[in-house]
PDB file of N, CA and C in Angstrom:
ATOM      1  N   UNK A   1       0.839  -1.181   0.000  1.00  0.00           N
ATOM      2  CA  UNK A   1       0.000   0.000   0.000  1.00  0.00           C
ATOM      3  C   UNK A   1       0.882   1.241   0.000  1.00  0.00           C
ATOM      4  N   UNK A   2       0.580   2.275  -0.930  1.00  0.00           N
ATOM      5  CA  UNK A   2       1.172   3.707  -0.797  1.00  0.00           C
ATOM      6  C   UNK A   2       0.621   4.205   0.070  1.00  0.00           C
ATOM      7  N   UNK A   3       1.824   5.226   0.642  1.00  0.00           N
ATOM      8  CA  UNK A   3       1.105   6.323   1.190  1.00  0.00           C
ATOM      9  C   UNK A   3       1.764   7.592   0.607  1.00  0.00           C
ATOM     10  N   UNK A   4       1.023   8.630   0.734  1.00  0.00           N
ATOM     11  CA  UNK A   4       1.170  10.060  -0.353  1.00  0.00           C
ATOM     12  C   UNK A   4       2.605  10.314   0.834  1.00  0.00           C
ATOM     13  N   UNK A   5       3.367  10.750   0.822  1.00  0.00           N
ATOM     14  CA  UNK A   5       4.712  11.200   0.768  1.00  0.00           C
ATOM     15  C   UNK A   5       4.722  13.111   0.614  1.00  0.00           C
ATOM     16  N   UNK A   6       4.950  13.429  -0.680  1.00  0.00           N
ATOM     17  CA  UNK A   6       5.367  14.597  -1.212  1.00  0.00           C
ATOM     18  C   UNK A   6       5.357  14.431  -2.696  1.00  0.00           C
ATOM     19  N   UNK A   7       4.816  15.717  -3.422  1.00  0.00           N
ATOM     20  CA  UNK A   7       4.869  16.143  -4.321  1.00  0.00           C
ATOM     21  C   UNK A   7       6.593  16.987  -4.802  1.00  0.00           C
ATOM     22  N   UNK A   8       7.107  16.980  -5.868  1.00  0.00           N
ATOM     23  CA  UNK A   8       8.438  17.187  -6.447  1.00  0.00           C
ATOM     24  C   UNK A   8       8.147  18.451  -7.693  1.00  0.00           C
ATOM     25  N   UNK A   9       8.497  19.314  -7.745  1.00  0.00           N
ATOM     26  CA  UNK A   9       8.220  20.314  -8.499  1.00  0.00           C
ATOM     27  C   UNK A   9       9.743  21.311  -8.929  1.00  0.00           C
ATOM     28  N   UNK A  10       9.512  21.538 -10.430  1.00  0.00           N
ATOM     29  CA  UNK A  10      11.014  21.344 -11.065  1.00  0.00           C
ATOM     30  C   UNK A  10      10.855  23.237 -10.929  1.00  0.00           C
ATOM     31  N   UNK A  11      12.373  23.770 -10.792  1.00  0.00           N
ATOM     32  CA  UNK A  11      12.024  25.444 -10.898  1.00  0.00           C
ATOM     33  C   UNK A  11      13.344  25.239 -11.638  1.00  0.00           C
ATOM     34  N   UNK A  12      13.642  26.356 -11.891  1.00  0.00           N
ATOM     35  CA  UNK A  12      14.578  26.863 -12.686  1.00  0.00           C
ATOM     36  C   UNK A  12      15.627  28.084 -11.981  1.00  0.00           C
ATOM     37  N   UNK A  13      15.287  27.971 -10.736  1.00  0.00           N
ATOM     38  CA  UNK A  13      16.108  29.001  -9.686  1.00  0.00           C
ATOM     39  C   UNK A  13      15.815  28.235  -8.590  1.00  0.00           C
ATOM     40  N   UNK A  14      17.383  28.457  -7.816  1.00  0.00           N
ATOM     41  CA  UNK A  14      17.453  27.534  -6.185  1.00  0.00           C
ATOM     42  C   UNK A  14      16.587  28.427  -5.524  1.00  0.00           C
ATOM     43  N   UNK A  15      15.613  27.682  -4.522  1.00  0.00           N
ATOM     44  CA  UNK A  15      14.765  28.581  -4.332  1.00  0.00           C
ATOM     45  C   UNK A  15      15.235  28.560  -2.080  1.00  0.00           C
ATOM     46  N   UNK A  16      14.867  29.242  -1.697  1.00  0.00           N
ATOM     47  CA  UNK A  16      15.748  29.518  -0.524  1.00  0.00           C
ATOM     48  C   UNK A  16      15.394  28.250   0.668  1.00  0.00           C
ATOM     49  N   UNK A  17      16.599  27.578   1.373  1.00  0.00           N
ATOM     50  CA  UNK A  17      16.449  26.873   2.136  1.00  0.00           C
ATOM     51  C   UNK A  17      16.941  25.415   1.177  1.00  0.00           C
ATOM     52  N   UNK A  18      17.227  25.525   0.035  1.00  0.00           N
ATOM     53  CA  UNK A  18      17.346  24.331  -0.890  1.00  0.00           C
ATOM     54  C   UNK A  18      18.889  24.086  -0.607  1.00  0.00           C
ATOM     55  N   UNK A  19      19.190  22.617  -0.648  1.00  0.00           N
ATOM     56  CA  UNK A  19      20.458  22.142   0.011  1.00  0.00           C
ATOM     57  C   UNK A  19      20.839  21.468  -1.506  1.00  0.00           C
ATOM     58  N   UNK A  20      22.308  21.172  -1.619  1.00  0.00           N
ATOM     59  CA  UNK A  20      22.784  21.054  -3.021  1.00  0.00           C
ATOM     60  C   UNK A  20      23.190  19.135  -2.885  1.00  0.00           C
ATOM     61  N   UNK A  21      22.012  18.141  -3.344  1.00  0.00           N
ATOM     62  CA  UNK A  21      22.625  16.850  -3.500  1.00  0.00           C
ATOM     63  C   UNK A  21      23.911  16.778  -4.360  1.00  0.00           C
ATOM     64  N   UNK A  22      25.136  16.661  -4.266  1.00  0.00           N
ATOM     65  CA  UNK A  22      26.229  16.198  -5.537  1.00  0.00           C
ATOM     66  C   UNK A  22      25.852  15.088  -6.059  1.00  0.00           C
ATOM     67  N   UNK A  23      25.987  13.862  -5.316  1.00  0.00           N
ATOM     68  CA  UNK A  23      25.415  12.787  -5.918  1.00  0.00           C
ATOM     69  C   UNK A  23      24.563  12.877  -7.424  1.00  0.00           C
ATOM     70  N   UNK A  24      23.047  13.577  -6.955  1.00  0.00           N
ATOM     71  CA  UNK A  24      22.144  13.936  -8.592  1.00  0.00           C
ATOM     72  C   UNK A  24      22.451  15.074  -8.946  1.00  0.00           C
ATOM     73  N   UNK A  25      23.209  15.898  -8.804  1.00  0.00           N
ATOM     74  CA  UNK A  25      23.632  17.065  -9.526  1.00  0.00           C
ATOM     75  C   UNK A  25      22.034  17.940  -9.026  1.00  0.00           C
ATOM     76  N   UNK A  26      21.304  18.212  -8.259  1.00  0.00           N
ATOM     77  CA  UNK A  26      20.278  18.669  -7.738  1.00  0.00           C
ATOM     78  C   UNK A  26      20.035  19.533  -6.681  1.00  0.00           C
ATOM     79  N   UNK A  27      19.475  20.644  -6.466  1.00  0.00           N
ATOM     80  CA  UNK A  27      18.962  21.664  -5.671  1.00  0.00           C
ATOM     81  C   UNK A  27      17.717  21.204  -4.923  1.00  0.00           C
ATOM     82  N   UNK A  28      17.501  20.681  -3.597  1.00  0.00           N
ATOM     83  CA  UNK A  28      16.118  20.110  -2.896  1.00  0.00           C
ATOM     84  C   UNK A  28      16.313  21.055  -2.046  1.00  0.00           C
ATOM     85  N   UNK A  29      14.677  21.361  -1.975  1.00  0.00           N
ATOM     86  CA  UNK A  29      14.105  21.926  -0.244  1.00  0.00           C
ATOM     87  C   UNK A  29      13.673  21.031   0.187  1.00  0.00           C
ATOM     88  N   UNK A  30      13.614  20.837   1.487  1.00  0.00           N
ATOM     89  CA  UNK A  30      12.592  19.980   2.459  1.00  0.00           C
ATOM     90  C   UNK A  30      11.464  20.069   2.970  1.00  0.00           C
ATOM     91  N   UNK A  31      10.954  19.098   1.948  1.00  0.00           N
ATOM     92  CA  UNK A  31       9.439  18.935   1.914  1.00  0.00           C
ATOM     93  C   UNK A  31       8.441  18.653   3.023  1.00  0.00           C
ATOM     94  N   UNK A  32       9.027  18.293   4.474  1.00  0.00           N
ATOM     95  CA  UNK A  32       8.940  18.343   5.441  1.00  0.00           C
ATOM     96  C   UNK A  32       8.079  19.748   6.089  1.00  0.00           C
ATOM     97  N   UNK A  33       9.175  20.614   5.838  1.00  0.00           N
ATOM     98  CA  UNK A  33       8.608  21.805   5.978  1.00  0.00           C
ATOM     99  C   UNK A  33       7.724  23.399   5.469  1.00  0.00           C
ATOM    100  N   UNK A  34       7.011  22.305   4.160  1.00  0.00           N
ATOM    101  CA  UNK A  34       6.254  22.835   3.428  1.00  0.00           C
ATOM    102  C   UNK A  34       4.754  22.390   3.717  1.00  0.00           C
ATOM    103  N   UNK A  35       4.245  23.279   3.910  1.00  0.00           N
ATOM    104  CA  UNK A  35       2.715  22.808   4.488  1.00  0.00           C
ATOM    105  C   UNK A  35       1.493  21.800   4.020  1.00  0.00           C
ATOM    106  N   UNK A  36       2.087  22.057   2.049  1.00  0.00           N
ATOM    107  CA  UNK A  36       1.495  21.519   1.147  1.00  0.00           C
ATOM    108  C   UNK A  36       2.546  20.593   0.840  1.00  0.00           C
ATOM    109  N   UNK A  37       3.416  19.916   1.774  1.00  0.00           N
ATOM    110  CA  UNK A  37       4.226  18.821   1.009  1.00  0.00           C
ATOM    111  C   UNK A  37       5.267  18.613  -0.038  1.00  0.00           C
ATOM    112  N   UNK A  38       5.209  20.051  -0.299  1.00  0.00           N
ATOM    113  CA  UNK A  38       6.278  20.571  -1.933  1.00  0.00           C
ATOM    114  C   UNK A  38       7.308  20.368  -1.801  1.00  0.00           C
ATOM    115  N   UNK A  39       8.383  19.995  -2.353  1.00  0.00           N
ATOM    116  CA  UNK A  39       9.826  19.687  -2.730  1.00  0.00           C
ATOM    117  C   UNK A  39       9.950  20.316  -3.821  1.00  0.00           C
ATOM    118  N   UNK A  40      10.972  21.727  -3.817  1.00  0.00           N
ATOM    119  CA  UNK A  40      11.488  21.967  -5.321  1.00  0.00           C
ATOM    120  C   UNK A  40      12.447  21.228  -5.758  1.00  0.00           C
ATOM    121  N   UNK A  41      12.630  21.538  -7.047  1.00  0.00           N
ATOM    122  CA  UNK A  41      14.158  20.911  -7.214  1.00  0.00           C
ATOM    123  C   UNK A  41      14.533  21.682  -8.752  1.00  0.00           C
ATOM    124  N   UNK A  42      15.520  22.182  -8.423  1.00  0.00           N
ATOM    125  CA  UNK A  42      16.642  22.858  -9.707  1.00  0.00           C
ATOM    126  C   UNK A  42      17.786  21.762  -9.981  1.00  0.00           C
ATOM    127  N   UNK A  43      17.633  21.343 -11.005  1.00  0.00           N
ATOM    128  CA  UNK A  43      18.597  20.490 -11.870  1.00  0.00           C
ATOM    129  C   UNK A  43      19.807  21.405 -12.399  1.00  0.00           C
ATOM    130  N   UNK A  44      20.872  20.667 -12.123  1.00  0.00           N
ATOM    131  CA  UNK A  44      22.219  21.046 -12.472  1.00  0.00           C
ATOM    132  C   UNK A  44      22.361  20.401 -13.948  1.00  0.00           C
ATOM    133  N   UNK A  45      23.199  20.706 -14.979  1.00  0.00           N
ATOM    134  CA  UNK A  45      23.873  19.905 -15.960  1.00  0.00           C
ATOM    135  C   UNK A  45      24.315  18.450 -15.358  1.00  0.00           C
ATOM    136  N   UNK A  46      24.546  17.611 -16.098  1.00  0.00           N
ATOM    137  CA  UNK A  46      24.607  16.601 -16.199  1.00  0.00           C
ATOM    138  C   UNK A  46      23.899  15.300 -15.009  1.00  0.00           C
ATOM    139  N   UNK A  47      23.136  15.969 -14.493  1.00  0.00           N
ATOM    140  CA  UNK A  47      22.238  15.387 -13.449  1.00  0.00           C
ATOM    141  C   UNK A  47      22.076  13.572 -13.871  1.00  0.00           C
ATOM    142  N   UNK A  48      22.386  12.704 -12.824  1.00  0.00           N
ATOM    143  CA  UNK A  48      21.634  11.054 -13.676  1.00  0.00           C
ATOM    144  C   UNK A  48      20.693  10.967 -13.328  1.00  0.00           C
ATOM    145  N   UNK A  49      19.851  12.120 -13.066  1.00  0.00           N
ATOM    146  CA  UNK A  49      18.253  11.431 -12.965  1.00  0.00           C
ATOM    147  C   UNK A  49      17.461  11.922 -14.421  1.00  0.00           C
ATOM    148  N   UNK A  50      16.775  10.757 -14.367  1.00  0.00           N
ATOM    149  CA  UNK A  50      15.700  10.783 -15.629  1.00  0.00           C
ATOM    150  C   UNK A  50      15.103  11.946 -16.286  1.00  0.00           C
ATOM    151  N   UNK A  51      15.423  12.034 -17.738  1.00  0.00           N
ATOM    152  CA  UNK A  51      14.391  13.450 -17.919  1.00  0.00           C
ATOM    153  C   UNK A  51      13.152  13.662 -17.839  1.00  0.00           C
ATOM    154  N   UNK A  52      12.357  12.208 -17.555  1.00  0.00           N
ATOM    155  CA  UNK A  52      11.098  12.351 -16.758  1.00  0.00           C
ATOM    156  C   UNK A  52      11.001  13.316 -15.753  1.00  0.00           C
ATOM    157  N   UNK A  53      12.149  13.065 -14.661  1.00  0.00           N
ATOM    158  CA  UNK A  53      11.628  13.316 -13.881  1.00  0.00           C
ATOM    159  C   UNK A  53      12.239  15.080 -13.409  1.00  0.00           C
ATOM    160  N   UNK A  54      13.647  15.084 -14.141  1.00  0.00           N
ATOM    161  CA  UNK A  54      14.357  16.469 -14.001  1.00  0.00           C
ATOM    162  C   UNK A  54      13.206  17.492 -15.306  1.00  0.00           C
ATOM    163  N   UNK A  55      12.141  16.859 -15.997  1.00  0.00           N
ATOM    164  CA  UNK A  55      11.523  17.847 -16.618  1.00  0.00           C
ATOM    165  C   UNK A  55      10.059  18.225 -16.249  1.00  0.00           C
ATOM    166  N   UNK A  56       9.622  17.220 -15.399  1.00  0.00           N
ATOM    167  CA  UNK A  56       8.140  17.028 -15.225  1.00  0.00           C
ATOM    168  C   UNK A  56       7.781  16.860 -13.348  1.00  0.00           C
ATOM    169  N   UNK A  57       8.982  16.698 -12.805  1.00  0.00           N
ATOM    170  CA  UNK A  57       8.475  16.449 -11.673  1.00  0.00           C
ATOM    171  C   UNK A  57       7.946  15.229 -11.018  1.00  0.00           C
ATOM    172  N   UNK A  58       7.254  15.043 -10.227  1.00  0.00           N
ATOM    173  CA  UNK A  58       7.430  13.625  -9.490  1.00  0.00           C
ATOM    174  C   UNK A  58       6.523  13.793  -8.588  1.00  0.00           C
ATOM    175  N   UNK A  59       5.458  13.067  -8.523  1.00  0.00           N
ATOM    176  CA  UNK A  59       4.636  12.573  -6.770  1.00  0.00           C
ATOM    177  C   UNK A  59       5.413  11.244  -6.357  1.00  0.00           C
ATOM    178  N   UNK A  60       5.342  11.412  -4.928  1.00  0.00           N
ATOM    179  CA  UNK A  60       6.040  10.632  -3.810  1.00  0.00           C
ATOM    180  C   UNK A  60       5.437   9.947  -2.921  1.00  0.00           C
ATOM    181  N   UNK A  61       5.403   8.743  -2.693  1.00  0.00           N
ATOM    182  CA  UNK A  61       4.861   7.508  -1.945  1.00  0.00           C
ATOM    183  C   UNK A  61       5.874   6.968  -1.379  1.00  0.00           C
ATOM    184  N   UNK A  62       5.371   6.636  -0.124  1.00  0.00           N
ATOM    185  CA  UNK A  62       6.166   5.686   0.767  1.00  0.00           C
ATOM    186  C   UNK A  62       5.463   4.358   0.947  1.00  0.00           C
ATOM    187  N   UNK A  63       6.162   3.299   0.795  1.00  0.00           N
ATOM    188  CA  UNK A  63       5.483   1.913   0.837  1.00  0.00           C
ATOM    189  C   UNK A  63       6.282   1.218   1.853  1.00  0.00           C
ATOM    190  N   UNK A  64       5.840   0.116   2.162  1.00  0.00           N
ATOM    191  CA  UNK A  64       6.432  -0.597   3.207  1.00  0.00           C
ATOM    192  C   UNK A  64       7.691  -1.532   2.963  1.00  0.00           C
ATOM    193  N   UNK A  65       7.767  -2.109   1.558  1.00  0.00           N
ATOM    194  CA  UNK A  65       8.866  -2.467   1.127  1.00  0.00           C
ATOM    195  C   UNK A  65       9.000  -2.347  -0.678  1.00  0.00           C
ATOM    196  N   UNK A  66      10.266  -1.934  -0.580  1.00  0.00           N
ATOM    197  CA  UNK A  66      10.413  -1.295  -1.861  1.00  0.00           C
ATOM    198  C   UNK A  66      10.439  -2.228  -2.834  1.00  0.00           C
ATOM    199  N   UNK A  67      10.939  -3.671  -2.446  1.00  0.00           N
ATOM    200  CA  UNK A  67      11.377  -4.230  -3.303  1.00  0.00           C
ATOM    201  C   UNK A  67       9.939  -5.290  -4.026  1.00  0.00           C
ATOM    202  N   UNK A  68       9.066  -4.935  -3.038  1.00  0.00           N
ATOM    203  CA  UNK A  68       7.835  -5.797  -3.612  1.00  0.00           C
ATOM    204  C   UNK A  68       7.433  -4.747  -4.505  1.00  0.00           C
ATOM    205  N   UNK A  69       7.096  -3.699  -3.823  1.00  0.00           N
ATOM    206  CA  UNK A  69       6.596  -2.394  -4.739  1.00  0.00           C
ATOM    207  C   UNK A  69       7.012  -2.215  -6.171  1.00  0.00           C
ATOM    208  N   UNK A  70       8.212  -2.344  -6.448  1.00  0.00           N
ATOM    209  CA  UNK A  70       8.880  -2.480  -7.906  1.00  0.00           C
ATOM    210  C   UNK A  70       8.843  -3.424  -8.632  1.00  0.00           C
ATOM    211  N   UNK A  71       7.891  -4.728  -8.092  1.00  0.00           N
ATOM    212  CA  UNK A  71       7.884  -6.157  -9.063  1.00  0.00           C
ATOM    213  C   UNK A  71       6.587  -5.266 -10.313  1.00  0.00           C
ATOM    214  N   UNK A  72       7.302  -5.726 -11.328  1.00  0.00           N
ATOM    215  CA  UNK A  72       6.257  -5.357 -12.462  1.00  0.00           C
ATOM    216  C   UNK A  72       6.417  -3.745 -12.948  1.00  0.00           C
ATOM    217  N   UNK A  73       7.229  -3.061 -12.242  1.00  0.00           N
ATOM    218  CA  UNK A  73       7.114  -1.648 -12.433  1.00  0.00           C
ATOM    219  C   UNK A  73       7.779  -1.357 -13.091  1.00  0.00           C
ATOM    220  N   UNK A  74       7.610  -0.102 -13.776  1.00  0.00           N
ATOM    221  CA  UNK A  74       8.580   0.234 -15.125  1.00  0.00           C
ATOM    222  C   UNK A  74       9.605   1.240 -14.163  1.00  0.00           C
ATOM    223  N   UNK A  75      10.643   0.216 -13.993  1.00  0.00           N
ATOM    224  CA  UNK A  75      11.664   1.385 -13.144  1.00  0.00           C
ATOM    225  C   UNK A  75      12.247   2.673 -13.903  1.00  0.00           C
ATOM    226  N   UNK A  76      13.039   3.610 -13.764  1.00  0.00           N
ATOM    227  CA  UNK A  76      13.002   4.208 -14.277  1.00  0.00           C
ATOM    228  C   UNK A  76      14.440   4.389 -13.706  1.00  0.00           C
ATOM    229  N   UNK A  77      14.550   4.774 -12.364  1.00  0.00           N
ATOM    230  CA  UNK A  77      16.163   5.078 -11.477  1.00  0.00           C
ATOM    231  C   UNK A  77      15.941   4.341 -10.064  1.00  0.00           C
ATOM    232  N   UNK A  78      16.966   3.710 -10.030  1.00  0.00           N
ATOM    233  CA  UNK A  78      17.385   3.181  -8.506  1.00  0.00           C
ATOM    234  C   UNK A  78      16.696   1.661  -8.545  1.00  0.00           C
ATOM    235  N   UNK A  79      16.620   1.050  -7.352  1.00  0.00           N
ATOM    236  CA  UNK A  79      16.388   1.628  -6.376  1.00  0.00           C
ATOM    237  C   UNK A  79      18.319   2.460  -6.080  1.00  0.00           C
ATOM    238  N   UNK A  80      17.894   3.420  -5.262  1.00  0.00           N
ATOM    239  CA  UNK A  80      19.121   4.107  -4.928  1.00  0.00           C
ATOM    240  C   UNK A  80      19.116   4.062  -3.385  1.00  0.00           C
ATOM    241  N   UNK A  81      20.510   3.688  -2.261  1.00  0.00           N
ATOM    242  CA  UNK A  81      20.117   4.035  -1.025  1.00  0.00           C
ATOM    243  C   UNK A  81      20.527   5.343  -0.736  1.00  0.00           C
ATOM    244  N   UNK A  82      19.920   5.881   0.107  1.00  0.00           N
ATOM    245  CA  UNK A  82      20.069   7.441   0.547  1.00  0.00           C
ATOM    246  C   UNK A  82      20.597   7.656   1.345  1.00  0.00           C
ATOM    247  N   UNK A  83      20.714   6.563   2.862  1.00  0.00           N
ATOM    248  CA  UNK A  83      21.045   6.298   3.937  1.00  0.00           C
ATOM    249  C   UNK A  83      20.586   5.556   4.531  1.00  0.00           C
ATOM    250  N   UNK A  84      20.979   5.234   5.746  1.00  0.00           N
ATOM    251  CA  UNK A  84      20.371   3.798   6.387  1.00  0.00           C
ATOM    252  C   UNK A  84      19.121   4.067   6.727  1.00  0.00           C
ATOM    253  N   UNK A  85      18.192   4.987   6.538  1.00  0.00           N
ATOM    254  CA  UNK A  85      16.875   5.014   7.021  1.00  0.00           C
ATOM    255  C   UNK A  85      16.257   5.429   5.742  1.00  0.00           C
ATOM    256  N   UNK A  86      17.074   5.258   4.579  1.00  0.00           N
ATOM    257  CA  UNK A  86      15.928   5.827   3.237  1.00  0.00           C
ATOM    258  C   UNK A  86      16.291   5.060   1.532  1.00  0.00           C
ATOM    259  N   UNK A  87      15.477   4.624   1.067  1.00  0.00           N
ATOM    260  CA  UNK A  87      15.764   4.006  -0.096  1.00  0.00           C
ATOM    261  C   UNK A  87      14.568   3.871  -0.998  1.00  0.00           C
ATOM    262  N   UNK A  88      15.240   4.709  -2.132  1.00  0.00           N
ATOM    263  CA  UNK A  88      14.320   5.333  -3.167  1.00  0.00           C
ATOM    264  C   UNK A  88      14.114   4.488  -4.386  1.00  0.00           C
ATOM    265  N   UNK A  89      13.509   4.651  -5.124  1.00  0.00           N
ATOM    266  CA  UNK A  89      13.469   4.488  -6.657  1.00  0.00           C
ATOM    267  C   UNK A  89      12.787   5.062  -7.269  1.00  0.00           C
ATOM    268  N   UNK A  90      12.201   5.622  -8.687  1.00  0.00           N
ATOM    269  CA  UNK A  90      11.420   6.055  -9.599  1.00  0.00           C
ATOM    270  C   UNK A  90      10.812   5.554 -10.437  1.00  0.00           C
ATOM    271  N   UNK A  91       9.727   5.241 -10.696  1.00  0.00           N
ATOM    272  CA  UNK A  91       8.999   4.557 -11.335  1.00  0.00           C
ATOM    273  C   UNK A  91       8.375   5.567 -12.533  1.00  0.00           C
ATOM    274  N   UNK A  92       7.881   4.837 -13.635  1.00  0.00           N
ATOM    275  CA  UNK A  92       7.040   5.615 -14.507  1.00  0.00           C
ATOM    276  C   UNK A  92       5.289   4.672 -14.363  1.00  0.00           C
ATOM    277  N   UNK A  93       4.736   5.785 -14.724  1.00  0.00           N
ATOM    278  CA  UNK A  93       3.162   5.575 -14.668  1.00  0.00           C
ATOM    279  C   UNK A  93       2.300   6.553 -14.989  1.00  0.00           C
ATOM    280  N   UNK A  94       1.469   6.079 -16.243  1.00  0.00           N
ATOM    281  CA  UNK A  94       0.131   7.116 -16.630  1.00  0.00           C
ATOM    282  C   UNK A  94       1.080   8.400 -17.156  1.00  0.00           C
ATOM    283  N   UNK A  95       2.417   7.850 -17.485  1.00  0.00           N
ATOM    284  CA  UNK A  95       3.049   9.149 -18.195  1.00  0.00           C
ATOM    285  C   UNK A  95       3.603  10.219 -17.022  1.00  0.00           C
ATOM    286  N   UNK A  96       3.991   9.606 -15.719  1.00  0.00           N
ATOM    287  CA  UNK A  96       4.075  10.451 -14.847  1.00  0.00           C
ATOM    288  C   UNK A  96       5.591   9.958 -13.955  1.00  0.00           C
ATOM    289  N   UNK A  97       6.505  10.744 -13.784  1.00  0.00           N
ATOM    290  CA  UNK A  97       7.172  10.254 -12.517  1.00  0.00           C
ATOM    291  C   UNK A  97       6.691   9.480 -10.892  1.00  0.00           C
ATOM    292  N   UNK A  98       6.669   8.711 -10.629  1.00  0.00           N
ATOM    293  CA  UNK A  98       6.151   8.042  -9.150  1.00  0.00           C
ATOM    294  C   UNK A  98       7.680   7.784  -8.284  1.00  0.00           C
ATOM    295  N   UNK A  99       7.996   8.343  -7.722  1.00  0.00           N
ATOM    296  CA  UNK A  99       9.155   8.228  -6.694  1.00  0.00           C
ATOM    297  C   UNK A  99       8.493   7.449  -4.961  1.00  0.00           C
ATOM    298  N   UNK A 100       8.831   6.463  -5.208  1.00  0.00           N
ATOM    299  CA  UNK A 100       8.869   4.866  -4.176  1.00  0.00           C
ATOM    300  C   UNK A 100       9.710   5.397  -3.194  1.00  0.00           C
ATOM    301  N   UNK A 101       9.414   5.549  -2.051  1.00  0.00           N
ATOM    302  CA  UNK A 101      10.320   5.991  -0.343  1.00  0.00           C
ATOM    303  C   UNK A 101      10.242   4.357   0.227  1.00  0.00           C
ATOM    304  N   UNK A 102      11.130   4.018   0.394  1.00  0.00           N
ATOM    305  CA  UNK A 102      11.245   3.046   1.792  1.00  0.00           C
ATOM    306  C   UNK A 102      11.377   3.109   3.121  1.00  0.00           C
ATOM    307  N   UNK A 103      11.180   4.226   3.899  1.00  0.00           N
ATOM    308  CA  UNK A 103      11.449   4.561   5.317  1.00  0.00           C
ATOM    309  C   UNK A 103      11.827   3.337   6.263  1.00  0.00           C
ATOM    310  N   UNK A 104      13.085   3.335   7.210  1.00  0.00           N
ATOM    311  CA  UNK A 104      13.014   2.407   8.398  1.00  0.00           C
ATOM    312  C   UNK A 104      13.029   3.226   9.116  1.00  0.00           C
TER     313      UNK A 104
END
């Protein structure tokens, strides 16, 4: 079962409070502290994430295990680990980015 997570929304300027991933070449705020759940994100050049998702953005679900969640799914990136309490992947669907959270 999903649960809604956060919405991912692409800008074109770091927008304030946004921390710089090296790893994806990416600009994130924390969606945590957005009321409506929002995550921006400004893409750097040569970014390895999908142009799905560095052009269109991304809704975010957390499921209970990632690896069932991805049987049958059109992966797209990852799974990737983030840290010992987070492990992602991206899925495509209905023409849309779906970004998979694993929380422990």
């Amino acid at each position: 079962m999903r649960t809604f997570n956060h919405v991912g929304i692409i800008t074109t300027e770091k927008k304030e409070g946004a921390v710089f991933n090296e790893g994806l070449s990416v600009w994130l705020t924390d969606y945590s502290k957005s009321p409506n759940k929002i995550e921006y994100l400004k893409f750097e050049a040569g970014s390895c994430m999908p142009p799905l998702v560095q052009e269109n953005g991304h809704i975010a679900y957390t499921v209970p295990c990632l690896e069932t969640a991805l049987k049958d799914a059109n992966v797209i990136f990852g799974p990737a680990v983030c840290d010992e309490h987070l492990t992602i992947a991206f899925i495509e669907e209905e023409g849309l980015a779906i970004e998979l959270m694993e929380i422990k």
